[in-house]
PDB file of N, CA and C in Angstrom:
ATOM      1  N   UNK A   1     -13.305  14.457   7.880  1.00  0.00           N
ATOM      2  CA  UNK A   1     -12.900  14.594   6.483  1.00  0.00           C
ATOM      3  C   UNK A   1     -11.812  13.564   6.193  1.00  0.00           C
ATOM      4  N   UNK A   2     -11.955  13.044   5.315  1.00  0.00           N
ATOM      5  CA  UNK A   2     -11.209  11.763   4.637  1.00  0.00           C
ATOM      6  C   UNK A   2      -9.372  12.567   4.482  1.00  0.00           C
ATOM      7  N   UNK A   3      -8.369  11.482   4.380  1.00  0.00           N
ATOM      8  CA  UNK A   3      -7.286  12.156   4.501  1.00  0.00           C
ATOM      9  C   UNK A   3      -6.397  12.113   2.901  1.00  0.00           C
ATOM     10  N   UNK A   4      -6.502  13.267   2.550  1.00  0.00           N
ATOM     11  CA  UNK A   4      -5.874  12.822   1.149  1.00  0.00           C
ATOM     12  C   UNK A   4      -4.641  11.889   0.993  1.00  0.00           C
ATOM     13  N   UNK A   5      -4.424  11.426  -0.413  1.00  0.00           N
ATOM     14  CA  UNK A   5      -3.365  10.318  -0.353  1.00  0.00           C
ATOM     15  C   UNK A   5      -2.066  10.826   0.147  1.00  0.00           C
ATOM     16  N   UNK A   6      -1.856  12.269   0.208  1.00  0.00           N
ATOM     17  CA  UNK A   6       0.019  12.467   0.756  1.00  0.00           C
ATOM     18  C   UNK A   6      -0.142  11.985   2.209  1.00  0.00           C
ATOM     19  N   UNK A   7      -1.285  12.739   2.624  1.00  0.00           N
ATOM     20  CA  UNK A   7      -1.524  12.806   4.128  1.00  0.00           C
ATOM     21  C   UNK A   7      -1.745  11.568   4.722  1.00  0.00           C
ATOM     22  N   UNK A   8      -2.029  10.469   3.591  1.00  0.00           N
ATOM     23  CA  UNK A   8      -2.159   8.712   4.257  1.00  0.00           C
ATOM     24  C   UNK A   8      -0.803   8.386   4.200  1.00  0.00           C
ATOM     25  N   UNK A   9      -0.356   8.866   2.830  1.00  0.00           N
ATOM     26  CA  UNK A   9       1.361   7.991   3.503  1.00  0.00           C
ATOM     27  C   UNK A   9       2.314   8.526   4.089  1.00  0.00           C
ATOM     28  N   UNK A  10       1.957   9.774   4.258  1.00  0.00           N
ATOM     29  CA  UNK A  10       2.251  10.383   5.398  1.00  0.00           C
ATOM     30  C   UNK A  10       2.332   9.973   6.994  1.00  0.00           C
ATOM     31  N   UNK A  11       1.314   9.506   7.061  1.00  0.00           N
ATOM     32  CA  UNK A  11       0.927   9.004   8.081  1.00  0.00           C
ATOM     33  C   UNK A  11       1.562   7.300   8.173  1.00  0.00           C
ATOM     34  N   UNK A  12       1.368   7.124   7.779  1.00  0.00           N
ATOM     35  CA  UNK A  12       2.231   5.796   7.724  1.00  0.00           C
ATOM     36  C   UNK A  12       3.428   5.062   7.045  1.00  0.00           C
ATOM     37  N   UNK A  13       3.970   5.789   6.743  1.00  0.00           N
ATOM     38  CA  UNK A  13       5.580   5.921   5.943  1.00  0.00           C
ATOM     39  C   UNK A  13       6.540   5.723   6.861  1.00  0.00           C
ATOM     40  N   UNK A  14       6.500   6.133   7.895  1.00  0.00           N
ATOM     41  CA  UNK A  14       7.740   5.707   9.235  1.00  0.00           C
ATOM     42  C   UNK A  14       7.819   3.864   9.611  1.00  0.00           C
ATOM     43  N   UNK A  15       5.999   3.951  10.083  1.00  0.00           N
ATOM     44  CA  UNK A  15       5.793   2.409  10.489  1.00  0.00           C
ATOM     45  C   UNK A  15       6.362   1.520   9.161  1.00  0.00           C
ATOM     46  N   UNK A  16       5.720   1.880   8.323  1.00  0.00           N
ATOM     47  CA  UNK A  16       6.237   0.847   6.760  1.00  0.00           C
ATOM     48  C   UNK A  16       7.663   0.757   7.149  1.00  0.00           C
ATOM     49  N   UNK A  17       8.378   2.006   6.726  1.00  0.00           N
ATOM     50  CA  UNK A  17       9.797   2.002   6.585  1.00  0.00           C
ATOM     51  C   UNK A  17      10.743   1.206   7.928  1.00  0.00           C
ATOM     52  N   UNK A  18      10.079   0.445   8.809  1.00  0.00           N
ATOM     53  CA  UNK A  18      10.750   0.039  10.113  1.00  0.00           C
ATOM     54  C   UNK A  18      10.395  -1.749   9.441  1.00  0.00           C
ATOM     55  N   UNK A  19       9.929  -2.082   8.438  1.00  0.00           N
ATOM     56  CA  UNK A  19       9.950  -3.049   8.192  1.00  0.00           C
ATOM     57  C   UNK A  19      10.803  -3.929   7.537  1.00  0.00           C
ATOM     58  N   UNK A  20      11.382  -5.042   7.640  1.00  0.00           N
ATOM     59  CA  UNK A  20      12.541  -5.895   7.262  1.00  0.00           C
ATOM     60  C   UNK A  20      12.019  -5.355   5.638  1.00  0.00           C
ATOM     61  N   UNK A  21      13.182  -4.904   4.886  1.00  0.00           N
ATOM     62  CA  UNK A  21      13.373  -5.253   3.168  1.00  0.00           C
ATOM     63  C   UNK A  21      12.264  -4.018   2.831  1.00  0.00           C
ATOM     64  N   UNK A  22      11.735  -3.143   3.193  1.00  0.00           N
ATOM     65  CA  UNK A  22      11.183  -2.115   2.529  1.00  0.00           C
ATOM     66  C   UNK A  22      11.957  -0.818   2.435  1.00  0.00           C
ATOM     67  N   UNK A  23      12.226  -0.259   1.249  1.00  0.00           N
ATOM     68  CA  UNK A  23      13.460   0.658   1.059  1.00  0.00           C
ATOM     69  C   UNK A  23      12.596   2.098   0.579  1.00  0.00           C
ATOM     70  N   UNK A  24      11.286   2.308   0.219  1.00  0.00           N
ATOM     71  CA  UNK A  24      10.668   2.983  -0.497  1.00  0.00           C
ATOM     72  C   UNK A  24       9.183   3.331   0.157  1.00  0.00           C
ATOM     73  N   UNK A  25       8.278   4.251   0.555  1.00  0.00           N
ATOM     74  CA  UNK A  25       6.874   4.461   0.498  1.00  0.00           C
ATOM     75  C   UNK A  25       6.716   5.787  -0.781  1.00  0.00           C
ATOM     76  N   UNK A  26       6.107   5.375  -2.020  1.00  0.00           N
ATOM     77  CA  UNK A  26       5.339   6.494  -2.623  1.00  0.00           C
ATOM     78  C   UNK A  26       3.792   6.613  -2.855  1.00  0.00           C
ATOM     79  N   UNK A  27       3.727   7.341  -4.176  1.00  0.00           N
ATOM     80  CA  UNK A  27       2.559   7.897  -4.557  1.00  0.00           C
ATOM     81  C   UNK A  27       2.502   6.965  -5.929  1.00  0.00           C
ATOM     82  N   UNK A  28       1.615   6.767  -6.697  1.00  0.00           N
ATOM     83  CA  UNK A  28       1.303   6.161  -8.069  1.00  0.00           C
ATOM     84  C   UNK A  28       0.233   5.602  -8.071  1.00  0.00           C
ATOM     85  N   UNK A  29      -0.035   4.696  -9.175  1.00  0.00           N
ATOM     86  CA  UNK A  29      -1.230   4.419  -9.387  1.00  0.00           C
ATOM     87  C   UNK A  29      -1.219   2.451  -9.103  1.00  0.00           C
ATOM     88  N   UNK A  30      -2.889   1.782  -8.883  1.00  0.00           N
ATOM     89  CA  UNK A  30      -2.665   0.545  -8.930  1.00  0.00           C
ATOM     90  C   UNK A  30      -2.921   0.558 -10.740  1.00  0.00           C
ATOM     91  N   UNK A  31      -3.000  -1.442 -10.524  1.00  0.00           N
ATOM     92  CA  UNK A  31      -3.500  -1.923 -11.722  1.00  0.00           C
ATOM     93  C   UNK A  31      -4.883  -1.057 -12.368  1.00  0.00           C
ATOM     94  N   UNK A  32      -5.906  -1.005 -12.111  1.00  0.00           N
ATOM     95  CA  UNK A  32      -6.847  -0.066 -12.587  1.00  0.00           C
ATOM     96  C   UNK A  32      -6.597   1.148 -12.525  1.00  0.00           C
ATOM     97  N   UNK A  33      -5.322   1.748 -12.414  1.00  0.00           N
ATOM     98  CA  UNK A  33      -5.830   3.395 -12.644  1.00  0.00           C
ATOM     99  C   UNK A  33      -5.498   4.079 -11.637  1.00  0.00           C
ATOM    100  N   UNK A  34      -6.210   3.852 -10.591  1.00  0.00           N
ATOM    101  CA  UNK A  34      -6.493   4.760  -9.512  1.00  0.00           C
ATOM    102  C   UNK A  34      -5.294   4.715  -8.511  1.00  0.00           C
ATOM    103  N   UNK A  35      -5.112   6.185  -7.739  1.00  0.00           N
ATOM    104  CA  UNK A  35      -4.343   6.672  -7.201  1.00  0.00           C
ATOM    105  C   UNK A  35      -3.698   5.124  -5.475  1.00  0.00           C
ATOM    106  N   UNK A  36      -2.461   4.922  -5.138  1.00  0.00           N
ATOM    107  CA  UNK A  36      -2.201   4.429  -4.484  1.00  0.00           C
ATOM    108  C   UNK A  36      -0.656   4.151  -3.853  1.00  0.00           C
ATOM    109  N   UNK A  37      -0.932   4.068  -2.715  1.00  0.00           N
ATOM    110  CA  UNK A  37       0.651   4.380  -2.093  1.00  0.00           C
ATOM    111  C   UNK A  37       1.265   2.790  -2.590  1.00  0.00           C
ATOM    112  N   UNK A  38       2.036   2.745  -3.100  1.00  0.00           N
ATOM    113  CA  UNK A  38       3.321   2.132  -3.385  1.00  0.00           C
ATOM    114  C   UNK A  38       4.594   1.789  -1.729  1.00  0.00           C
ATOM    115  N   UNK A  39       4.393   0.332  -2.040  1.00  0.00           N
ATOM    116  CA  UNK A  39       5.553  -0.012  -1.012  1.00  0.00           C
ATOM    117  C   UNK A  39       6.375  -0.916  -2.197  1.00  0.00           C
ATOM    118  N   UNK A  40       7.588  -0.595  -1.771  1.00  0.00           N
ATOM    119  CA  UNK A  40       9.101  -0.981  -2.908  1.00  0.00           C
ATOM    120  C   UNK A  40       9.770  -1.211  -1.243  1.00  0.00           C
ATOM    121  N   UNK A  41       9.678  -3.259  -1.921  1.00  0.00           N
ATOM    122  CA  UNK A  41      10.999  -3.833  -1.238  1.00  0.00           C
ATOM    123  C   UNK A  41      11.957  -4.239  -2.311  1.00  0.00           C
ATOM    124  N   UNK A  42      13.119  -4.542  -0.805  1.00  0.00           N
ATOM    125  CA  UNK A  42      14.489  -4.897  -2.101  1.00  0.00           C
ATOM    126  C   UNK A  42      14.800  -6.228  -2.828  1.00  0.00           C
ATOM    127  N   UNK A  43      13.504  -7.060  -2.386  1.00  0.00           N
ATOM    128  CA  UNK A  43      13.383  -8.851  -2.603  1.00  0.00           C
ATOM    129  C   UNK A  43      12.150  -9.100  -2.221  1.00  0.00           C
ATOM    130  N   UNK A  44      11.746 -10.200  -2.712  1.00  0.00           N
ATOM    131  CA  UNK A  44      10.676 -10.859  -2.507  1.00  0.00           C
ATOM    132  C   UNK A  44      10.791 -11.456  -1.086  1.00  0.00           C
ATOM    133  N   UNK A  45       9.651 -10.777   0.387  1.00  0.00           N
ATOM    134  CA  UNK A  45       9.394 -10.952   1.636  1.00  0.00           C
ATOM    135  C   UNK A  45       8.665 -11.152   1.783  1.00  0.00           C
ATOM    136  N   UNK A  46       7.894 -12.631   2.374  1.00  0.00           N
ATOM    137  CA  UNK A  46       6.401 -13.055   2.345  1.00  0.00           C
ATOM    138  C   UNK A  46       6.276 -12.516   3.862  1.00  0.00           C
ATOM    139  N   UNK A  47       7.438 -13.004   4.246  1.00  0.00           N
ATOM    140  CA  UNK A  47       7.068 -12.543   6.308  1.00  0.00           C
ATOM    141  C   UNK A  47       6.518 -10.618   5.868  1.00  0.00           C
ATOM    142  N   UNK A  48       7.440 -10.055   5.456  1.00  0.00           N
ATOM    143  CA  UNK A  48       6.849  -8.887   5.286  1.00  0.00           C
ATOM    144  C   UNK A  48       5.694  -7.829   4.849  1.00  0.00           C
ATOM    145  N   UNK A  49       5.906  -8.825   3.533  1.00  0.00           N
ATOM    146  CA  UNK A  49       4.498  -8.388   2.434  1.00  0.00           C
ATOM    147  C   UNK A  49       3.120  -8.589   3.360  1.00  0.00           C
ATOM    148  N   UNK A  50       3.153  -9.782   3.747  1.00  0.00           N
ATOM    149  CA  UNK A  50       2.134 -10.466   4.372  1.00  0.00           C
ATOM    150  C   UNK A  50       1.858  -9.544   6.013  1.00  0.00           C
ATOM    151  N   UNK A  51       2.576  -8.525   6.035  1.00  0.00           N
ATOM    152  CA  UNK A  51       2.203  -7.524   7.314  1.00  0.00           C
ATOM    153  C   UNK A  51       1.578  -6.118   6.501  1.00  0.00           C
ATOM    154  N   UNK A  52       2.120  -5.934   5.251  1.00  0.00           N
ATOM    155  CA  UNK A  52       1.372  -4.829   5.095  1.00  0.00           C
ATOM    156  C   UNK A  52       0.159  -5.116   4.460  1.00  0.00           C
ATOM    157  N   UNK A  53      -0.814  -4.074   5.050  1.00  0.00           N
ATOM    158  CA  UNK A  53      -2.057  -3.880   4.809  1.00  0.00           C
ATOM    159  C   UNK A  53      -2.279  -3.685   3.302  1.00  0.00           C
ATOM    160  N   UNK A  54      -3.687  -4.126   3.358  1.00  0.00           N
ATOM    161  CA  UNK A  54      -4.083  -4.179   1.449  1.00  0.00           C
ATOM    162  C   UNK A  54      -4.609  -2.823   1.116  1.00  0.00           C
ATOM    163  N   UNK A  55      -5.122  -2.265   2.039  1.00  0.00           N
ATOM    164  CA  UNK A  55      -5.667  -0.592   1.999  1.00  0.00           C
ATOM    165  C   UNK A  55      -4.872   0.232   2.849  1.00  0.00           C
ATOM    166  N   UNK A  56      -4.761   1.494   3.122  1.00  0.00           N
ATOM    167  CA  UNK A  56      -4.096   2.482   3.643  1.00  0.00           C
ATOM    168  C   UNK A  56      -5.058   4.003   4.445  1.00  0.00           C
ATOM    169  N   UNK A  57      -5.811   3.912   4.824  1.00  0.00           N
ATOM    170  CA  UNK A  57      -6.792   5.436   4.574  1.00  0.00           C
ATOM    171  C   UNK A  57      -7.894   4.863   3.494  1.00  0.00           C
ATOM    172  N   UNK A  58      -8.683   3.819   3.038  1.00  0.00           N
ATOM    173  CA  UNK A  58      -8.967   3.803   1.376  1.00  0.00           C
ATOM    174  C   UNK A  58      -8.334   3.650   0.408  1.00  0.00           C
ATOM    175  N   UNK A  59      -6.926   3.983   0.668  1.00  0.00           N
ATOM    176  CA  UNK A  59      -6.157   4.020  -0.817  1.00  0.00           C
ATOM    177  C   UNK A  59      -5.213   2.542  -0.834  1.00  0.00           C
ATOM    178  N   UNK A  60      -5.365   2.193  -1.910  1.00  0.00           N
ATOM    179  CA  UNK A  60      -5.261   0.652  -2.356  1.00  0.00           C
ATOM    180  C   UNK A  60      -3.329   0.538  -1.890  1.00  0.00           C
ATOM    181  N   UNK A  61      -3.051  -0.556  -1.600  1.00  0.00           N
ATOM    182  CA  UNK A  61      -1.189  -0.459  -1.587  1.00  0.00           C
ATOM    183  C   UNK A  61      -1.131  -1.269  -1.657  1.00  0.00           C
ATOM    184  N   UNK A  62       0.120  -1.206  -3.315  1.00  0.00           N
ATOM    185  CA  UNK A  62       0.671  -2.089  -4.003  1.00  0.00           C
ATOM    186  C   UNK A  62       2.347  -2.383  -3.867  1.00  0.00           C
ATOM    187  N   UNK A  63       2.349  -3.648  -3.890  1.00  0.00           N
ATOM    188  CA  UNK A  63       3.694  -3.596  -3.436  1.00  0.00           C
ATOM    189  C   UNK A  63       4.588  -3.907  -4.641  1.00  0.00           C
ATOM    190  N   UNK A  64       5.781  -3.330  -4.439  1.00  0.00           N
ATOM    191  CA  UNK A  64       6.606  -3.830  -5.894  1.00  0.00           C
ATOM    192  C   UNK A  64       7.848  -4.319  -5.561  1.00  0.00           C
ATOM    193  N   UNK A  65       8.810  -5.115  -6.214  1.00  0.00           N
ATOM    194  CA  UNK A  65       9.845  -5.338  -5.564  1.00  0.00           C
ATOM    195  C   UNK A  65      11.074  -4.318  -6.773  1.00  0.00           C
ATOM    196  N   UNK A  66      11.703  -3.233  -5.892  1.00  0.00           N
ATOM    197  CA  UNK A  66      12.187  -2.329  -6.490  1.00  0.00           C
ATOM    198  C   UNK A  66      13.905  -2.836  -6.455  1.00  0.00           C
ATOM    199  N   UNK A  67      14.531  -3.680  -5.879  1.00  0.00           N
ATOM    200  CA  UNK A  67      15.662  -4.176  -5.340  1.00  0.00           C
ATOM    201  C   UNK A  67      16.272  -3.416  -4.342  1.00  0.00           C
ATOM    202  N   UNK A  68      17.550  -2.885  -4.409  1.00  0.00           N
ATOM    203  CA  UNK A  68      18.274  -2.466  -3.067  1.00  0.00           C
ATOM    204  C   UNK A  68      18.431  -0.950  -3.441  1.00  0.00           C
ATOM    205  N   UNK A  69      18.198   0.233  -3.038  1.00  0.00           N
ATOM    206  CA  UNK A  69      18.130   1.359  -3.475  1.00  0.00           C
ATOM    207  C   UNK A  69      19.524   2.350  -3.047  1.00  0.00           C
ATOM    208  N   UNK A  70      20.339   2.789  -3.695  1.00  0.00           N
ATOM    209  CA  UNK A  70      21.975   3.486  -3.130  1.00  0.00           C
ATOM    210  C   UNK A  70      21.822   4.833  -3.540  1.00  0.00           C
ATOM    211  N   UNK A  71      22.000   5.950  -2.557  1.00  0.00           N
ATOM    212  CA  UNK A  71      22.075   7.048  -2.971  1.00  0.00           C
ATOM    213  C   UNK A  71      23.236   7.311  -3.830  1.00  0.00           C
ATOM    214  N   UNK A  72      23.098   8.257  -4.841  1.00  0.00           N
ATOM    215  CA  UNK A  72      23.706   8.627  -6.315  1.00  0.00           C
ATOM    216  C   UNK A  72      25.184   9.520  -5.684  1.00  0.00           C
TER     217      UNK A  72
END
């Protein structure tokens, strides 16, 4: 059985998060619509970007650059 989208970035939210400049793994949507995990770095990282995968489980991952994130 296919793994729903929590349970994909679930699954891979630790590995992401060990990567230079990624501050964020969520849930949202891509350009068309459809459901996809979200990676938010704090700058534009080609060494980085260029390691994460274009799919996840099936589910599309889009990357955004969110900047440097400080708890409130």
């Amino acid at each position: 059985m296919p793994l729903s989208i929590s349970e994909a970035k679930a699954k891979h939210v630790e590995r992401l998060l060990a990567l230079p400049g990624v501050v964020s793994v969520g849930i949202g949507k891509d350009a068309n619509g459809h459901p996809a995990i979200i990676v938010g770095l704090d700058k534009a990282r080609p060494k980085t970007e260029s390691q994460i995968p274009g799919t996840l489980e099936d589910f599309p991952v889009v990357i955004e650059i969110v900047g440097t994130i400080r708890a409130q």
